[in-house]
PDB file of N, CA and C in Angstrom:
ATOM      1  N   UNK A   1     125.904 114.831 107.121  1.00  0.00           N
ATOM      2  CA  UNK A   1     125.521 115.135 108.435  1.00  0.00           C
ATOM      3  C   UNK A   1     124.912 113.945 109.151  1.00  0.00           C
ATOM      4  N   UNK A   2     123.577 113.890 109.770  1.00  0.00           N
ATOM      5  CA  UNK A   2     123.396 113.256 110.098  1.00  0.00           C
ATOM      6  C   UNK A   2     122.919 111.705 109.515  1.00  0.00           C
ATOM      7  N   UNK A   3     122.484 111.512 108.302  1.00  0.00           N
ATOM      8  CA  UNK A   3     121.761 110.580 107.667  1.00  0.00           C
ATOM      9  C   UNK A   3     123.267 109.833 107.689  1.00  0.00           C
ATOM     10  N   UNK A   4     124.846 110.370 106.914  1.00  0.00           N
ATOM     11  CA  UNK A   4     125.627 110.304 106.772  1.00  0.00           C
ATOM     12  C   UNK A   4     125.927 109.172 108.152  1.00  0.00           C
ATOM     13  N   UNK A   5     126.114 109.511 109.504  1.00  0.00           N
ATOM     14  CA  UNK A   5     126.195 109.779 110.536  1.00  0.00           C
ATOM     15  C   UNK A   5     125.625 108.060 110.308  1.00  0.00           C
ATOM     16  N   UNK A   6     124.065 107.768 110.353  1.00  0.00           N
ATOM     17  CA  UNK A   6     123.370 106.668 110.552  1.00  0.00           C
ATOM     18  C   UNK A   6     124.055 105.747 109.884  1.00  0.00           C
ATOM     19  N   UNK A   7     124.124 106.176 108.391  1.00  0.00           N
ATOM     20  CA  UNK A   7     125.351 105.310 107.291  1.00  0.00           C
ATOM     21  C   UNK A   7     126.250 104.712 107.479  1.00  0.00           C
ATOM     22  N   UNK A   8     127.365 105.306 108.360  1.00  0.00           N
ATOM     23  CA  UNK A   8     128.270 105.127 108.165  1.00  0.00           C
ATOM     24  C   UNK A   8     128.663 103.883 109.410  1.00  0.00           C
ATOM     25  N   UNK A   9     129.356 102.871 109.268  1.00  0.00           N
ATOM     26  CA  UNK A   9     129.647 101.468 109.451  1.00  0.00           C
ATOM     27  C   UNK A   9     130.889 102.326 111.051  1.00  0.00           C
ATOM     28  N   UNK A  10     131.481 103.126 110.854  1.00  0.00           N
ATOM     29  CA  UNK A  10     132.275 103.653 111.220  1.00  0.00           C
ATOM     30  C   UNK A  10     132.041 103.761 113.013  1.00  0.00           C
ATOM     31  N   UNK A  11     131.228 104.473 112.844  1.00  0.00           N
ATOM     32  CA  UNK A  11     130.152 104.886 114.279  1.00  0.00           C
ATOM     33  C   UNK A  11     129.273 104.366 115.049  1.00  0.00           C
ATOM     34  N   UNK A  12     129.582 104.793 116.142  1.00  0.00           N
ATOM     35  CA  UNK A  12     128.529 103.598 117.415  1.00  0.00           C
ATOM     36  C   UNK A  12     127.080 103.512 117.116  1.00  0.00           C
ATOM     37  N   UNK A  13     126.743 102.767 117.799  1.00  0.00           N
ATOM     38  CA  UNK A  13     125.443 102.563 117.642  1.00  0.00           C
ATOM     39  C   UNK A  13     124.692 103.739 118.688  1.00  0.00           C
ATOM     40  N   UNK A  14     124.990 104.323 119.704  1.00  0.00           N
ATOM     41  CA  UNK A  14     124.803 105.279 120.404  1.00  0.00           C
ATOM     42  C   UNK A  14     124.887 106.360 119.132  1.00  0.00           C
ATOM     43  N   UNK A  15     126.311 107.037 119.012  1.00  0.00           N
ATOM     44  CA  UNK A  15     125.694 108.042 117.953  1.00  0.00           C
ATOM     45  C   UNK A  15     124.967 107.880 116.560  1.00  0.00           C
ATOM     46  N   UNK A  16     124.417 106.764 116.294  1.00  0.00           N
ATOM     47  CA  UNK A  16     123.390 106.644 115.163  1.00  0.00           C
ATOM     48  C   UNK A  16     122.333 106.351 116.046  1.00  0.00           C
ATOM     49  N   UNK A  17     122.133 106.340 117.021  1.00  0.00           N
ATOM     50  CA  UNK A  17     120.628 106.713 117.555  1.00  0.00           C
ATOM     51  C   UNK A  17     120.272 107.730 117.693  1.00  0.00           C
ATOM     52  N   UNK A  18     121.829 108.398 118.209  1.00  0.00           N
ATOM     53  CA  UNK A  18     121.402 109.692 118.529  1.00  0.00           C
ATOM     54  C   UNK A  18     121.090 110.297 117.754  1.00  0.00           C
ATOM     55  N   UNK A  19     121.588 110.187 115.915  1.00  0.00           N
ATOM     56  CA  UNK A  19     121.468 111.133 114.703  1.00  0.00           C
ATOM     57  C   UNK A  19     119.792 110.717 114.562  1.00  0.00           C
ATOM     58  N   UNK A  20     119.556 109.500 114.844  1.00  0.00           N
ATOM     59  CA  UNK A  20     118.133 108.978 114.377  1.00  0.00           C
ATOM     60  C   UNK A  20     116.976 109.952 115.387  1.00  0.00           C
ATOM     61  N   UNK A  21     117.556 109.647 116.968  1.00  0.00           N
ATOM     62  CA  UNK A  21     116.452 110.902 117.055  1.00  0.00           C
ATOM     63  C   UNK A  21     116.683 112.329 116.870  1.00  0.00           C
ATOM     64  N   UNK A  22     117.705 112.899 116.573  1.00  0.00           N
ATOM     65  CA  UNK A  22     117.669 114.363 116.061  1.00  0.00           C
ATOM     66  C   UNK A  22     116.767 114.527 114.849  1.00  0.00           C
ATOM     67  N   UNK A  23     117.268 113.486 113.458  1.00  0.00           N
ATOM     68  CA  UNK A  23     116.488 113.641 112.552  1.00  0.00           C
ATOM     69  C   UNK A  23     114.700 113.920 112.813  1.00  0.00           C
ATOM     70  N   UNK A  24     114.365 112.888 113.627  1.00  0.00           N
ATOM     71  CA  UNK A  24     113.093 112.849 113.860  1.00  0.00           C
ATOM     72  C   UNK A  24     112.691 113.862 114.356  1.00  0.00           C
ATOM     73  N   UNK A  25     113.463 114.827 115.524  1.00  0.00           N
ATOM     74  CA  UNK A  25     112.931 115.970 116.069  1.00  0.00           C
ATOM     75  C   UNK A  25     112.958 116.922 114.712  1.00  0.00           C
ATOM     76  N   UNK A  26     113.565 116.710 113.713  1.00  0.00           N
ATOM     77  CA  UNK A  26     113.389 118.059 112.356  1.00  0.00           C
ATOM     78  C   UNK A  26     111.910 117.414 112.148  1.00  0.00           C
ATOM     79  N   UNK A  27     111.518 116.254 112.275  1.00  0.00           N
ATOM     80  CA  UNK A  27     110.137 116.001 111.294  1.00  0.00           C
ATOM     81  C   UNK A  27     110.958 114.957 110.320  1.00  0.00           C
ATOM     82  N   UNK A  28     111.943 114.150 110.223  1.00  0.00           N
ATOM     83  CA  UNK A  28     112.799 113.678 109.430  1.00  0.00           C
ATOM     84  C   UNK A  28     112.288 112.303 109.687  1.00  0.00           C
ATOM     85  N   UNK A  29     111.789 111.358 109.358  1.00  0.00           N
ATOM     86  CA  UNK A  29     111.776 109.673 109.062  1.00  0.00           C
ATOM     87  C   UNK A  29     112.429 109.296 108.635  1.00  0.00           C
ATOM     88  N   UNK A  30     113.413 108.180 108.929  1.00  0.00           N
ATOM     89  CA  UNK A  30     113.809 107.348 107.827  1.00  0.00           C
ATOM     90  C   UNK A  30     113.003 106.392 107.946  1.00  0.00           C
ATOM     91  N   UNK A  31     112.899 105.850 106.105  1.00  0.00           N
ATOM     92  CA  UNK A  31     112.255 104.569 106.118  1.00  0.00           C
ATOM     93  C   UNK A  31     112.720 103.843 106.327  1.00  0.00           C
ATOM     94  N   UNK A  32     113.984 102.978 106.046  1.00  0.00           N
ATOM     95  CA  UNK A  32     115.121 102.196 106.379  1.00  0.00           C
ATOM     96  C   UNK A  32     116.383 102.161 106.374  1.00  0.00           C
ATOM     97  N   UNK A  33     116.932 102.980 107.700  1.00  0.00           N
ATOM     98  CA  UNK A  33     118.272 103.566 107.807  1.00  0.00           C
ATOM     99  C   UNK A  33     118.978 102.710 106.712  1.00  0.00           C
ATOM    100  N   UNK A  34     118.859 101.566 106.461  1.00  0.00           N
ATOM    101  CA  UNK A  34     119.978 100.466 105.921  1.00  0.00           C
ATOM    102  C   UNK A  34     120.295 100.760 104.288  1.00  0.00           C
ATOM    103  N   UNK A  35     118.756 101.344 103.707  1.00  0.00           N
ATOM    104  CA  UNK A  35     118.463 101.144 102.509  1.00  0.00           C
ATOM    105  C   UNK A  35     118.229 102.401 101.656  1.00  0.00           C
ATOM    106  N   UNK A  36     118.275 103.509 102.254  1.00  0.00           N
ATOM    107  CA  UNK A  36     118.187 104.542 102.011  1.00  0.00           C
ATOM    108  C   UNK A  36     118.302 105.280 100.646  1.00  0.00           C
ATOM    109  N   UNK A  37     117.472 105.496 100.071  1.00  0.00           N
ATOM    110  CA  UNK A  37     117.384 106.529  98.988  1.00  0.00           C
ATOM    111  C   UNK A  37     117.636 107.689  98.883  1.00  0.00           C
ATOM    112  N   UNK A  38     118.873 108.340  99.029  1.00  0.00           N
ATOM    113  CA  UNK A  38     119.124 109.558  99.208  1.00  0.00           C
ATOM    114  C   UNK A  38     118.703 110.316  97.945  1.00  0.00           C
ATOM    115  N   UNK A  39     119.102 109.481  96.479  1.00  0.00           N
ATOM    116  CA  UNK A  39     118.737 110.262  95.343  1.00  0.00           C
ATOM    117  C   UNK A  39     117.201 110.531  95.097  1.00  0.00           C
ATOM    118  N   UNK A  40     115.915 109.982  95.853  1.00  0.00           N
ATOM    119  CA  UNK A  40     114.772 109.713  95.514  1.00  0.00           C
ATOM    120  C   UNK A  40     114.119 110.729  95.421  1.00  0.00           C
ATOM    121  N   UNK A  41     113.386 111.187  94.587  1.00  0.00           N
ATOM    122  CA  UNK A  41     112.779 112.508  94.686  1.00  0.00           C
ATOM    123  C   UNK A  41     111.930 113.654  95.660  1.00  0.00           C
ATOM    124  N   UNK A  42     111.380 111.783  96.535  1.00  0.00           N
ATOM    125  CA  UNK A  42     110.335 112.463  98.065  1.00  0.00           C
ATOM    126  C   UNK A  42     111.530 112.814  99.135  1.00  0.00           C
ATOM    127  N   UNK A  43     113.068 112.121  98.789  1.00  0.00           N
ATOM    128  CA  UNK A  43     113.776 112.778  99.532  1.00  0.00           C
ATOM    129  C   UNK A  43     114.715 114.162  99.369  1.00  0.00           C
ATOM    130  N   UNK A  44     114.223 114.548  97.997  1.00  0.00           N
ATOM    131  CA  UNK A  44     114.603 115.733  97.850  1.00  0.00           C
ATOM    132  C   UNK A  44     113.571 117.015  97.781  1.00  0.00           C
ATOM    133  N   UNK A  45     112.385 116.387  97.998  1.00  0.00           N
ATOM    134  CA  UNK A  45     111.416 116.988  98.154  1.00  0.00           C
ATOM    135  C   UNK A  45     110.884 117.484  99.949  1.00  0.00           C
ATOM    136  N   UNK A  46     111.672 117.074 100.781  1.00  0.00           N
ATOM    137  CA  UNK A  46     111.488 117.400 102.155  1.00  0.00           C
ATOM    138  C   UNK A  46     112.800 118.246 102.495  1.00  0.00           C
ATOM    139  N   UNK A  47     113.672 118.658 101.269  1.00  0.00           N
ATOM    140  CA  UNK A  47     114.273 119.796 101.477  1.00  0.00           C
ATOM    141  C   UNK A  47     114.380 120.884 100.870  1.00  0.00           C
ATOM    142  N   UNK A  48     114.781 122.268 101.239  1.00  0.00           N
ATOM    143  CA  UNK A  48     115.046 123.406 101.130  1.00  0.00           C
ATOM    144  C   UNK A  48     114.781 123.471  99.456  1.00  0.00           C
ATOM    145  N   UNK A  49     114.136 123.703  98.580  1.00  0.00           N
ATOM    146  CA  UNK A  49     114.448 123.529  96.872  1.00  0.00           C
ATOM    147  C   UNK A  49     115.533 124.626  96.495  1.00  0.00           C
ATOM    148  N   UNK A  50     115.809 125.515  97.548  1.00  0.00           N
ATOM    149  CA  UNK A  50     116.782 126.312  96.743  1.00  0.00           C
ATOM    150  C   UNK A  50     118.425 125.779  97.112  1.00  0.00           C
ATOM    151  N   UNK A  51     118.311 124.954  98.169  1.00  0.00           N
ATOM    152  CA  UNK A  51     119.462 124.339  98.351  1.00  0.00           C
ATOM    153  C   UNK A  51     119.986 123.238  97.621  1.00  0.00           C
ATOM    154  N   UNK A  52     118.839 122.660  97.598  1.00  0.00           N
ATOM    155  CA  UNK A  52     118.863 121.349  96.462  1.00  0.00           C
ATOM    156  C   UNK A  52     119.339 121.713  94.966  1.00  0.00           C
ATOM    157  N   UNK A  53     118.675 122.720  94.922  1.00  0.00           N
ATOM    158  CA  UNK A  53     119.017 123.409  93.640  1.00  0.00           C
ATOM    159  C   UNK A  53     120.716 123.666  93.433  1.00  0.00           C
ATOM    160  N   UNK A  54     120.946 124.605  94.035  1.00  0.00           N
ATOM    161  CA  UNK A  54     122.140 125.407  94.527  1.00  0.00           C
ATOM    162  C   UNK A  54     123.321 123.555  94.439  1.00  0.00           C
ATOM    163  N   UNK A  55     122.931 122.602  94.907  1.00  0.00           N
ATOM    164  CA  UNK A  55     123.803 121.391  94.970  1.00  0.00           C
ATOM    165  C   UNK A  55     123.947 121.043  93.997  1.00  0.00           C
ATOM    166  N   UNK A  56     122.883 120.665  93.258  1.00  0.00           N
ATOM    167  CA  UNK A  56     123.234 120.124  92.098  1.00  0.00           C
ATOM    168  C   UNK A  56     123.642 121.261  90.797  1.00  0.00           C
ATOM    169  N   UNK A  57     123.357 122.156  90.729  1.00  0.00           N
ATOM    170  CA  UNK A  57     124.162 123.261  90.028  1.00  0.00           C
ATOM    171  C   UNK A  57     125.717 122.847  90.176  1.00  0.00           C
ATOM    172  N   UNK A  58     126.244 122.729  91.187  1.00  0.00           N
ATOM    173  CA  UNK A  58     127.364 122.800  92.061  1.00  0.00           C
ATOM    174  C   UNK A  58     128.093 121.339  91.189  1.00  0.00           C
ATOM    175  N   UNK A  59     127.277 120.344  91.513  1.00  0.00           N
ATOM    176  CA  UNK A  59     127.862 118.867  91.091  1.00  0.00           C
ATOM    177  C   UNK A  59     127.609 118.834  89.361  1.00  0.00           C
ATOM    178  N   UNK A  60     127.165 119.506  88.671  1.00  0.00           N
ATOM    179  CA  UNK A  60     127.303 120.391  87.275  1.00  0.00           C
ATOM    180  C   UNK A  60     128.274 120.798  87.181  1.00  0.00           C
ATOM    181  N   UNK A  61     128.932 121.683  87.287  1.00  0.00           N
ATOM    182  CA  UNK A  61     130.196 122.747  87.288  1.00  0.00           C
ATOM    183  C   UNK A  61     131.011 122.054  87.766  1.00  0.00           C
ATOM    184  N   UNK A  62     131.140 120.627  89.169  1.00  0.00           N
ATOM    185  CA  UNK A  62     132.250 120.488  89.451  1.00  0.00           C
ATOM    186  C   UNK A  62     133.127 119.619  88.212  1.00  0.00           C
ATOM    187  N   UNK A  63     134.478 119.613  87.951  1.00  0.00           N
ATOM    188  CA  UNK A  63     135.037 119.137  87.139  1.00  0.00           C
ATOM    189  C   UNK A  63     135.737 117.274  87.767  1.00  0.00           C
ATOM    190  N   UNK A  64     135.363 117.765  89.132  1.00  0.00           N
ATOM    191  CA  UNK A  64     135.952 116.596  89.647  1.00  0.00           C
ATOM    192  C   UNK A  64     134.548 115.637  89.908  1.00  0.00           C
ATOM    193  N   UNK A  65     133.733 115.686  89.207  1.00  0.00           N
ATOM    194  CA  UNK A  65     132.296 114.859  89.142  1.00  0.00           C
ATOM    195  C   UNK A  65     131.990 114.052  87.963  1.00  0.00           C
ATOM    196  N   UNK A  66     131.932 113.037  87.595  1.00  0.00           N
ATOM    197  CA  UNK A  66     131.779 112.151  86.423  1.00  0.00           C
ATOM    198  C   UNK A  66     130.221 112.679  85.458  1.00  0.00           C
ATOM    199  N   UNK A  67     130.727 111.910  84.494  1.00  0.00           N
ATOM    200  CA  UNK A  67     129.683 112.713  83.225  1.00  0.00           C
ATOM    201  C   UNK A  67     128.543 112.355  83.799  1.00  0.00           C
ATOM    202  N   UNK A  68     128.108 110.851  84.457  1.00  0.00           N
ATOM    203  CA  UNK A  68     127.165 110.152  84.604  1.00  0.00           C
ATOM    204  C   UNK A  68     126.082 110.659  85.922  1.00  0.00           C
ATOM    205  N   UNK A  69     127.131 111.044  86.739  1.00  0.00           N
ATOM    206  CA  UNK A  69     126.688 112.168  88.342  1.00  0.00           C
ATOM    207  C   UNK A  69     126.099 113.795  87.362  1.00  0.00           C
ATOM    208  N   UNK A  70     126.694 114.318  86.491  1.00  0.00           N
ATOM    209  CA  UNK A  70     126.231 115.673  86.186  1.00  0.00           C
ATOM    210  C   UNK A  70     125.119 115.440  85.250  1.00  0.00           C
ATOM    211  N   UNK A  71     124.980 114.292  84.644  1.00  0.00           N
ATOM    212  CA  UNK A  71     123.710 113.794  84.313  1.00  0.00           C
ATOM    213  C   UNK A  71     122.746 113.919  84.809  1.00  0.00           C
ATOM    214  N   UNK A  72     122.414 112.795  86.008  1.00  0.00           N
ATOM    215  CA  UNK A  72     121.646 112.713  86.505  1.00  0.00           C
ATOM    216  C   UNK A  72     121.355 114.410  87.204  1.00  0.00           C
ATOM    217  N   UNK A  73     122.339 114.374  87.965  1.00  0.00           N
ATOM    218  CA  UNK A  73     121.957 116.281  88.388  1.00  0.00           C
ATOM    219  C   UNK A  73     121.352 117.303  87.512  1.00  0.00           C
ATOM    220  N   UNK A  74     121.452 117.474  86.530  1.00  0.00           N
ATOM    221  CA  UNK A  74     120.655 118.284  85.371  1.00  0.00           C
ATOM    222  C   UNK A  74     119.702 117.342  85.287  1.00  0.00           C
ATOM    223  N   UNK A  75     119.398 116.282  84.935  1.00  0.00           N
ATOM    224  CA  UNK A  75     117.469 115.573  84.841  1.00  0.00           C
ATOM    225  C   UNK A  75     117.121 116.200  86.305  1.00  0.00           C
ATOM    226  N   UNK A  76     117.232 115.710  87.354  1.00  0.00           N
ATOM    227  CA  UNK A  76     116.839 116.308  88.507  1.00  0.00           C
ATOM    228  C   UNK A  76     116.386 117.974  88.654  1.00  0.00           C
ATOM    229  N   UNK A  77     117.827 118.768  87.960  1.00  0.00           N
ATOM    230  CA  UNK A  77     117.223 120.256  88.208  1.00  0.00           C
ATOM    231  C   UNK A  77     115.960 120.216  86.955  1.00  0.00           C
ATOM    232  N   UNK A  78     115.863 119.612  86.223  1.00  0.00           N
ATOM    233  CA  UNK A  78     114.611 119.876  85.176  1.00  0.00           C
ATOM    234  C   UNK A  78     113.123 119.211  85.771  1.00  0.00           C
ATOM    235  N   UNK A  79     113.282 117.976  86.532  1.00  0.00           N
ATOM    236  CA  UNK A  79     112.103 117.857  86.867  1.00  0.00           C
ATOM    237  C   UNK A  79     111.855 118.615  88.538  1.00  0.00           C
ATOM    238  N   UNK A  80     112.776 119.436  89.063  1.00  0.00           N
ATOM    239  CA  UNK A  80     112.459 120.731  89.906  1.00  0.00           C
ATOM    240  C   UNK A  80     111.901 121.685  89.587  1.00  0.00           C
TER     241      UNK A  80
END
């Protein structure tokens, strides 16, 4: 969505401002659009835990996800 949005090399600089202030109207900071820690724990900690949950369950089960991704996703659901 939107973080995606800031990411991506693809898109104007208008709509990554614009994603930058939407985020901010949720209460959303980024620390450094450039550098971003999506896997980091304080950033999975400013969302939904049952969604977070519900994802990585998801990237578990998927078959089209490497051993090393369903790894890390199960340490994650354990320290949730």
């Amino acid at each position: 969505g939107l973080k995606a949005t800031i990411n991506n090399p693809r898109v104007s600089a208008e709509a990554k401002h614009e994603a930058q202030n939407r985020l901010k109207e949720m209460g959303y900071e980024m620390k450094d659009p450039e550098h971003e820690d999506f896997d980091s724990l304080e950033s999975i900690n400013q969302k939904n835990p049952e969604r977070v949950a519900a994802g990585l369950k998801a990237t578990v089960h998927n078959p089209a996800v490497s051993e090393e991704a369903k790894t890390r996703a199960r340490e994650k659901l354990v320290e949730m």
